[in-house]
N, C-alpha and C. Protein backbone atom coordinates (compact mmCIF):
# COMPACT_ATOMS: atom_id res chain seq x y z
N UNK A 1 252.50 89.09 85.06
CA UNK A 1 251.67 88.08 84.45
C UNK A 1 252.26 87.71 83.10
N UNK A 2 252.37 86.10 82.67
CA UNK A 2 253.00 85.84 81.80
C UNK A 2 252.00 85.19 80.55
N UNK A 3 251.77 85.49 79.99
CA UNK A 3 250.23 84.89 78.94
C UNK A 3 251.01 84.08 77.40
N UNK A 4 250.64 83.00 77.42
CA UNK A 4 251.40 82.46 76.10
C UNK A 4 249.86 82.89 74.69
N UNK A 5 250.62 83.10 74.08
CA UNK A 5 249.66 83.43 72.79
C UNK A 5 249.91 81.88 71.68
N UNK A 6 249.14 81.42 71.15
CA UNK A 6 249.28 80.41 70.32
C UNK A 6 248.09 81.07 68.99
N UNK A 7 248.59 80.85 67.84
CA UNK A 7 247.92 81.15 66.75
C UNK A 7 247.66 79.71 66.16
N UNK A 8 246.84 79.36 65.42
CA UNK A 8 246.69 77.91 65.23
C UNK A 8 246.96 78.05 63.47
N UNK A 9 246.67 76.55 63.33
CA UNK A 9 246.70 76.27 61.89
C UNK A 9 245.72 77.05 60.69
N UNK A 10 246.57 77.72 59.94
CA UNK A 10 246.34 78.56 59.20
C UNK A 10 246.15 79.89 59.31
N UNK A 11 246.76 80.10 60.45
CA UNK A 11 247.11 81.69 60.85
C UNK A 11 247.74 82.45 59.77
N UNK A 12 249.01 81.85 59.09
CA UNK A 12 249.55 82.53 58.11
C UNK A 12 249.03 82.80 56.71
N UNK A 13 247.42 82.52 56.77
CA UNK A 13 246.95 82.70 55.75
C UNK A 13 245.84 83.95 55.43
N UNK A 14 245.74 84.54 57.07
CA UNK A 14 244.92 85.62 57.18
C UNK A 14 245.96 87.18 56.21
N UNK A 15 245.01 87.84 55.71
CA UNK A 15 245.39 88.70 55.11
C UNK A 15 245.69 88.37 53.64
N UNK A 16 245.79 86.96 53.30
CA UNK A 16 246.17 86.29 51.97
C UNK A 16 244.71 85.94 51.17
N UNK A 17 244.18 85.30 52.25
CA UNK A 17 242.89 84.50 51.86
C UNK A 17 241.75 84.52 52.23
N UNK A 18 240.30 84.22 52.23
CA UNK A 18 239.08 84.53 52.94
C UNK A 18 238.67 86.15 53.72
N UNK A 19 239.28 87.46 52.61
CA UNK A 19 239.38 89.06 53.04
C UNK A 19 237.90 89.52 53.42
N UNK A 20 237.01 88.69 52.72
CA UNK A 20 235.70 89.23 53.35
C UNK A 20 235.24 88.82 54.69
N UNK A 21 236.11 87.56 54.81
CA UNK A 21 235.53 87.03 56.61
C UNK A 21 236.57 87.70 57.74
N UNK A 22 238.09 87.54 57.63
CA UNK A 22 238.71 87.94 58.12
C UNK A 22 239.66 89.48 57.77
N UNK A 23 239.21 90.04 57.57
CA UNK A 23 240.22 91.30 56.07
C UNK A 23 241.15 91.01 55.61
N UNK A 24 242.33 92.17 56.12
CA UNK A 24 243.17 92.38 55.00
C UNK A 24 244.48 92.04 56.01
N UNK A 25 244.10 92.52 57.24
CA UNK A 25 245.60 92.21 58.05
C UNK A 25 246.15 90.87 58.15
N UNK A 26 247.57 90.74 58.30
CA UNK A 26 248.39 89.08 58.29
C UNK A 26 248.80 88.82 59.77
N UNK A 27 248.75 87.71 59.57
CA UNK A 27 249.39 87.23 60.67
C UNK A 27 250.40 88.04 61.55
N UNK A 28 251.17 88.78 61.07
CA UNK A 28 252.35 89.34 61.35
C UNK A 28 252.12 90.37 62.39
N UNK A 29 250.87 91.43 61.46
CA UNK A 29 250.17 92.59 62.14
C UNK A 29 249.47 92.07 63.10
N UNK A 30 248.95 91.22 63.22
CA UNK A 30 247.97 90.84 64.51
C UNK A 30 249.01 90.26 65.59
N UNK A 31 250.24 90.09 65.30
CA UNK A 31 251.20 89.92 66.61
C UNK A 31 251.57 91.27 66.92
N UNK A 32 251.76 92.08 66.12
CA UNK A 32 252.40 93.29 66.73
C UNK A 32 251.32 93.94 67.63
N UNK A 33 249.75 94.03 67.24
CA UNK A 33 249.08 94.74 68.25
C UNK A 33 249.29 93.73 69.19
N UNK A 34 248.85 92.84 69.38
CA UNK A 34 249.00 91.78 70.46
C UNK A 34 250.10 92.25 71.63
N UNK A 35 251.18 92.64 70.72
CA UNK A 35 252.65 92.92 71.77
C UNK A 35 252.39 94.53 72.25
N UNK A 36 251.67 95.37 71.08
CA UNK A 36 251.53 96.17 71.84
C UNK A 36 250.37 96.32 72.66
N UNK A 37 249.11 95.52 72.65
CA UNK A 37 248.63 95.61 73.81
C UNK A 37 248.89 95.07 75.61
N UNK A 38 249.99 94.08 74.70
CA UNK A 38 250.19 93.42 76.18
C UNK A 38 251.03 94.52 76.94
N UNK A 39 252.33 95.39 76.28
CA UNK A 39 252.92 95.86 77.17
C UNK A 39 251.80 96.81 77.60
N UNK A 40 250.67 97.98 77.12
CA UNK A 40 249.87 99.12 77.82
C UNK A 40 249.42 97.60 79.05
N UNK A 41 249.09 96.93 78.97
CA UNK A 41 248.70 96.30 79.68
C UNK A 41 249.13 95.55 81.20
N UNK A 42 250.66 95.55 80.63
CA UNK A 42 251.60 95.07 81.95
C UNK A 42 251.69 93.62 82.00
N UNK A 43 251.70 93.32 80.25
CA UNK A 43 252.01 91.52 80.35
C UNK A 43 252.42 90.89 79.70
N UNK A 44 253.41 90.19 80.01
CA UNK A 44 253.99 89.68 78.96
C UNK A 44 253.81 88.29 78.12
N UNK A 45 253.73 88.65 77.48
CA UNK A 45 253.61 87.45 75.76
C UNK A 45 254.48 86.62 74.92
N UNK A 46 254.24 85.52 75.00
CA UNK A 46 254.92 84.72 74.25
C UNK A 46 254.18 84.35 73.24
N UNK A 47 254.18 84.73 71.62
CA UNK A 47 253.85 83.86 70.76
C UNK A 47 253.90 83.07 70.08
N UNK A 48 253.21 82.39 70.05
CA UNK A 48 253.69 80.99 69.15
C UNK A 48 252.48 80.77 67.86
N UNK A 49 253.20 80.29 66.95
CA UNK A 49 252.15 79.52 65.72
C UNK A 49 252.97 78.62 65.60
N UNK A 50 251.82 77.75 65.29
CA UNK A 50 252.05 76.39 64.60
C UNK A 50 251.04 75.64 63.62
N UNK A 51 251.28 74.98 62.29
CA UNK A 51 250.04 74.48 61.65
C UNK A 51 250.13 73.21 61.85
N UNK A 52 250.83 72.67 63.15
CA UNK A 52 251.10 71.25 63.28
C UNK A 52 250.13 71.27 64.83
N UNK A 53 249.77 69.96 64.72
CA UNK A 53 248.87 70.22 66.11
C UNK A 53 249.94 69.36 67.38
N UNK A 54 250.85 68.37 66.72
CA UNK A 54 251.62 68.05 67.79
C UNK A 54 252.87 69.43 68.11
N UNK A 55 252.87 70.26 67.80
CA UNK A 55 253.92 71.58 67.95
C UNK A 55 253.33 72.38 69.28
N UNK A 56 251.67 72.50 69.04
CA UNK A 56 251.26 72.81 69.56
C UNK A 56 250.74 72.66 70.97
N UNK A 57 250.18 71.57 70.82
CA UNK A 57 250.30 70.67 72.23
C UNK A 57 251.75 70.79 73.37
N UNK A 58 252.87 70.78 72.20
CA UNK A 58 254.19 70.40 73.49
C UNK A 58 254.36 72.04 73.52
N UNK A 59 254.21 72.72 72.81
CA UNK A 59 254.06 74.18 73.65
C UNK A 59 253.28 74.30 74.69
N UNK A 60 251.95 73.91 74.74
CA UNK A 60 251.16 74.03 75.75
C UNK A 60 251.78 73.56 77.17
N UNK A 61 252.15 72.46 77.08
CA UNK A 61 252.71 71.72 78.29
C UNK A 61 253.87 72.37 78.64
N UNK A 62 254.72 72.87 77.30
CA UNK A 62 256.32 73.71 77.73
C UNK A 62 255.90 75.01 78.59
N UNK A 63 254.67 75.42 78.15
CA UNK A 63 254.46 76.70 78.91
C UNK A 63 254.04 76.49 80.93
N UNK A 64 253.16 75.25 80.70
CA UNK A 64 252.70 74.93 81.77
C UNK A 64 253.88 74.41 82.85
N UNK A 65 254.76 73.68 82.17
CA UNK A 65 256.12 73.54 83.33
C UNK A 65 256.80 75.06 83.14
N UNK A 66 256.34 75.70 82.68
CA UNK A 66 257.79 77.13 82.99
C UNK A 66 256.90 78.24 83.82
N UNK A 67 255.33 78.13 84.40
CA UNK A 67 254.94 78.80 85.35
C UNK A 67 254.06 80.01 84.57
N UNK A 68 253.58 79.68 83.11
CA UNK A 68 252.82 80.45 82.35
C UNK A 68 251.28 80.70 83.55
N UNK A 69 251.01 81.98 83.35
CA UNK A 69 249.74 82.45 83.77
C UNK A 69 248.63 82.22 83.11
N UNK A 70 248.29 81.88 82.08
CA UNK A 70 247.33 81.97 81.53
C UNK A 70 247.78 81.63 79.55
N UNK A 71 246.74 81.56 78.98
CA UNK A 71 247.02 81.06 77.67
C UNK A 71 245.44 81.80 76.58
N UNK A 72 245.95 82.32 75.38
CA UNK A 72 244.81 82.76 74.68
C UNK A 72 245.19 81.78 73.45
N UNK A 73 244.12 81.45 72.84
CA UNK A 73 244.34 80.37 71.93
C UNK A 73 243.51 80.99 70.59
N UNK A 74 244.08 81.15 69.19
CA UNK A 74 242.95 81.40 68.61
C UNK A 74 243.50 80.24 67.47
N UNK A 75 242.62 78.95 67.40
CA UNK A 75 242.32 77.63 67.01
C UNK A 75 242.66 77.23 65.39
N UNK A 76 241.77 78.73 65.50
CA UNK A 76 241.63 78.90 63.69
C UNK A 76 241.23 77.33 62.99
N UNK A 77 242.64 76.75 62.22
CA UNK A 77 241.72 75.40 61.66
C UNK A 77 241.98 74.31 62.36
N UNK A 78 242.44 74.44 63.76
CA UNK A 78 242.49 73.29 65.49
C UNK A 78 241.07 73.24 65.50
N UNK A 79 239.83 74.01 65.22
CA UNK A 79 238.41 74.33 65.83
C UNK A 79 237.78 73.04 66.17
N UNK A 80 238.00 72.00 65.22
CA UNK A 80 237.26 71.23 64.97
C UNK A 80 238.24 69.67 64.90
N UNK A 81 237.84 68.54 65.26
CA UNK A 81 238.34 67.32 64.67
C UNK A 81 239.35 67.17 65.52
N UNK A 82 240.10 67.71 66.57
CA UNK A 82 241.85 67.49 67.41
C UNK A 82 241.79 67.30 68.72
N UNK A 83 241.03 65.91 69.22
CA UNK A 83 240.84 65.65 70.41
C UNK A 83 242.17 65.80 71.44
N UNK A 84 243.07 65.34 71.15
CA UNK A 84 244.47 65.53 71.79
C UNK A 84 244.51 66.83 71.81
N UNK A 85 244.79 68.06 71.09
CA UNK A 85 245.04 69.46 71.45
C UNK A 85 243.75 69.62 72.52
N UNK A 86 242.45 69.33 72.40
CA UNK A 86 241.51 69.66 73.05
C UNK A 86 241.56 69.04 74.27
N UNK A 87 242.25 67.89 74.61
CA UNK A 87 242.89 67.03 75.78
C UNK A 87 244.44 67.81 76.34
N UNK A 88 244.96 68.21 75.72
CA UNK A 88 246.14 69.21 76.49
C UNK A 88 245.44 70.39 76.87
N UNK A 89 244.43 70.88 76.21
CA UNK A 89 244.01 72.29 76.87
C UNK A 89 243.39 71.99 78.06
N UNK A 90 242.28 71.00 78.60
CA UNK A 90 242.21 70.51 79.60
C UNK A 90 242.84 70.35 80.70
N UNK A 91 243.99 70.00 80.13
CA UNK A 91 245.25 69.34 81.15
C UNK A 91 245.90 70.29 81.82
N UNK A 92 246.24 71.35 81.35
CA UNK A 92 246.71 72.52 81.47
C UNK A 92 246.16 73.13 82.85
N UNK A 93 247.54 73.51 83.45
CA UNK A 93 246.96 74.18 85.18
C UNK A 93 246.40 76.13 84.92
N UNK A 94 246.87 76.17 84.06
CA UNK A 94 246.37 77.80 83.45
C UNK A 94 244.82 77.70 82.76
N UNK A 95 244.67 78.86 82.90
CA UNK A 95 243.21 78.82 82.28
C UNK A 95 243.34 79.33 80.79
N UNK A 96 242.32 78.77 79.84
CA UNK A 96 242.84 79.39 78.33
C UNK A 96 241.12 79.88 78.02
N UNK A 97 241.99 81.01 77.23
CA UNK A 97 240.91 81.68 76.62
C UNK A 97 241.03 81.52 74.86
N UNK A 98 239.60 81.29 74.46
CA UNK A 98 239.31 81.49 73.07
C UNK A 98 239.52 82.68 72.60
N UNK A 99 240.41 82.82 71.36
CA UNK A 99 240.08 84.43 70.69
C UNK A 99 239.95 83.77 69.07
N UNK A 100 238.77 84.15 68.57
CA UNK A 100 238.42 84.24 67.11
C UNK A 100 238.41 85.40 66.87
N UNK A 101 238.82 85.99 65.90
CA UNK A 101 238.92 87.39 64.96
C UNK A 101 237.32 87.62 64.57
N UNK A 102 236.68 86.50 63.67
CA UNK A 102 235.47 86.66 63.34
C UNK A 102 234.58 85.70 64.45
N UNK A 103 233.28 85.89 64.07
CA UNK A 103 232.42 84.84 65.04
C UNK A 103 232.26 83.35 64.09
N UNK A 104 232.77 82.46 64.54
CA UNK A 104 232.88 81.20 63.74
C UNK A 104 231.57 80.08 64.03
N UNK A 105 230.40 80.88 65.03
CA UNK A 105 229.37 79.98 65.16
C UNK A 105 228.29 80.86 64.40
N UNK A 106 228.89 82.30 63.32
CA UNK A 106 227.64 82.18 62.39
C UNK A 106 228.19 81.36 61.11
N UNK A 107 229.58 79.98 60.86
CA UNK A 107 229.50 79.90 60.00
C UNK A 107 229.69 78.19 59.90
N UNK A 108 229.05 77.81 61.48
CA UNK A 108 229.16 76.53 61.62
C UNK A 108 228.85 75.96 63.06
N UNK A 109 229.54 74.80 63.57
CA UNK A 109 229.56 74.62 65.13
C UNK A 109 230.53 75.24 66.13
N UNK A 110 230.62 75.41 66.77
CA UNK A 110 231.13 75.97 67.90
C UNK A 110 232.63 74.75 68.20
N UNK A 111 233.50 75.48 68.30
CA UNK A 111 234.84 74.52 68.27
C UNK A 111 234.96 73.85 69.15
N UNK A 112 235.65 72.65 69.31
CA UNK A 112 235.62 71.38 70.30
C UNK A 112 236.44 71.85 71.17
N UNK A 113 237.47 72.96 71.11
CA UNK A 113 238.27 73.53 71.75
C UNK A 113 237.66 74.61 73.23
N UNK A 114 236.68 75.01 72.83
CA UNK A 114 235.52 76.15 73.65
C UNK A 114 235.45 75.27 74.23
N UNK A 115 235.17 74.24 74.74
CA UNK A 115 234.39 73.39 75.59
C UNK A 115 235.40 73.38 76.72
N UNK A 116 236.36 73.29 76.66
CA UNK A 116 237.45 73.38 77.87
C UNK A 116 238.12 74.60 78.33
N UNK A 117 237.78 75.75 77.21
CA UNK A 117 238.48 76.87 77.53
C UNK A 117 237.61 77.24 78.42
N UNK A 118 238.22 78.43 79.27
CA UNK A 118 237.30 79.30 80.36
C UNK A 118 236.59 80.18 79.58
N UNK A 119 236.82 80.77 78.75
CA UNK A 119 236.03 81.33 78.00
C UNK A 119 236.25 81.81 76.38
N UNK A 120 235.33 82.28 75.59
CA UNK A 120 235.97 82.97 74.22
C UNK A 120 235.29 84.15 74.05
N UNK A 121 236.17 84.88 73.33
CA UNK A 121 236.07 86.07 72.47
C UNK A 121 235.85 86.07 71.18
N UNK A 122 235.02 86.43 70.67
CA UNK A 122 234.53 86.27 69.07
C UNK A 122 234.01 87.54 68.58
N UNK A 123 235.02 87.89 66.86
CA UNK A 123 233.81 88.83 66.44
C UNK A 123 234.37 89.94 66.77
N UNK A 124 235.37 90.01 67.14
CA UNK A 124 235.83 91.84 67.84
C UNK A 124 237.37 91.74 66.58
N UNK A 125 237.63 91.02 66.10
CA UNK A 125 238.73 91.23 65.01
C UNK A 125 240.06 91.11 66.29
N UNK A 126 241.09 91.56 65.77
CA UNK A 126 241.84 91.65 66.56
C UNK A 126 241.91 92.42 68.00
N UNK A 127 241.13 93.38 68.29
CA UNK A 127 240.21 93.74 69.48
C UNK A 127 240.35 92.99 70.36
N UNK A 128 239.72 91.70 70.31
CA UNK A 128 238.95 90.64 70.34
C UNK A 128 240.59 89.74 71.38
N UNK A 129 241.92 90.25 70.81
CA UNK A 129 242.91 90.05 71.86
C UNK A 129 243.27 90.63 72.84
N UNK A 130 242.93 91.95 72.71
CA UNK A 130 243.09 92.85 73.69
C UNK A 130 241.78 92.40 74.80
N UNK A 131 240.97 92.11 74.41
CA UNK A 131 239.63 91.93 75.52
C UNK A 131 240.06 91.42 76.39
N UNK A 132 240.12 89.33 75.59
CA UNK A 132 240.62 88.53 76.45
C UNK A 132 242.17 88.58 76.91
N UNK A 133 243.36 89.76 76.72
CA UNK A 133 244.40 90.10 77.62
C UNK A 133 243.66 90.77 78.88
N UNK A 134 242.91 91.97 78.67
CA UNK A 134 242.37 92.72 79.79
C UNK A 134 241.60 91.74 80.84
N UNK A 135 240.77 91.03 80.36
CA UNK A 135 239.97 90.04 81.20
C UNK A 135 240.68 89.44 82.08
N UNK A 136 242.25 88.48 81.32
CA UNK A 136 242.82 87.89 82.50
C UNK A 136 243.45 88.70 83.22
N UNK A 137 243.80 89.79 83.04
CA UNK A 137 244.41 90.59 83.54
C UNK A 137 243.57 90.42 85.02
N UNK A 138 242.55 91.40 84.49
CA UNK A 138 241.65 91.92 85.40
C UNK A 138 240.79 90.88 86.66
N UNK A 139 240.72 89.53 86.41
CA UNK A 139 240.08 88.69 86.78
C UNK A 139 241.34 88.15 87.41
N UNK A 140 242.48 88.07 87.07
CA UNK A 140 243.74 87.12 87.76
C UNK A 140 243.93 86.40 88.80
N UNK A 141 243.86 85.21 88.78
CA UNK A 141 244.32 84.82 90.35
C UNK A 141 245.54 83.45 89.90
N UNK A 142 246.43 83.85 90.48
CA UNK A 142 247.82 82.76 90.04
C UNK A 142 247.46 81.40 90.22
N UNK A 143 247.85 80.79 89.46
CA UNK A 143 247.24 79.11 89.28
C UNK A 143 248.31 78.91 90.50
N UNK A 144 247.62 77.77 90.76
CA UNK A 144 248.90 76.58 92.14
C UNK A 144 249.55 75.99 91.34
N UNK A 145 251.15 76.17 92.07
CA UNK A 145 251.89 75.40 91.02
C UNK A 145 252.72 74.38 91.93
């Protein structure tokens, strides 16, 4: 199973900025558990960040022509306002999952992005990647390609 990871705009600011919502860990550390949960897990990961939303999008689609299984997305500041990213996640023959670190609907609306994902994870911190890895894992069925 091949799972693309995408970190969104303003990923590289966790651990720098906002320590009471999100702590102390960076961007950096939350890829390494990521990699190491995927291998206990038996899956492999591609990550990507981008604070550009057109970067992001043609990843999405690059993943979807190369036979990606599945996709975890955590939006960060995509949440809101990026009908096109929220129109490629749609488009997409893989199913994508939400991962927020914190829960972002006690500190506002619910992201325009959730609406197309299969599901989200909120609120478990970095946890919260390991879930939604285990889930697709566990739930898997290979998209038609």
């Amino acid at each position: 199973m091949k799972i693309l990871v995408v970190q969104g705009a303003g990923m590289t600011m966790r651990g720098k900025t906002q320590i009471g919502i999100f702590g102390t860990m960076t961007l950096d550390q939350y890829n390494q558990h990521i990699v190491r949960y995927a291998a206990e897990l038996e899956i492999e990961v591609d990550i990507f960040h981008s604070n550009t939303e057109g970067a992001v999008i043609d990843r999405l689609y690059q993943a979807n022509d190369q036979g990606f299984d599945a996709a975890l997305f955590n939006p960060a500041g995509f949440s809101r306002g990026y009908p096109a990213l929220t129109a490629a996640i749609g488009q997409v023959a893989f199913p994508v999952i939400e991962v927020h670190i914190s829960n972002p609907v006690r500190r506002g609306p619910v992201s325009d992005t959730a609406a197309v994902s299969l599901g989200m994870v909120t609120g478990f911190g970095v946890l919260g990647y390991y879930l939604a890895l285990r889930g697709l894992r566990d739930s898997h069925t290979p998209a038609e390609r």
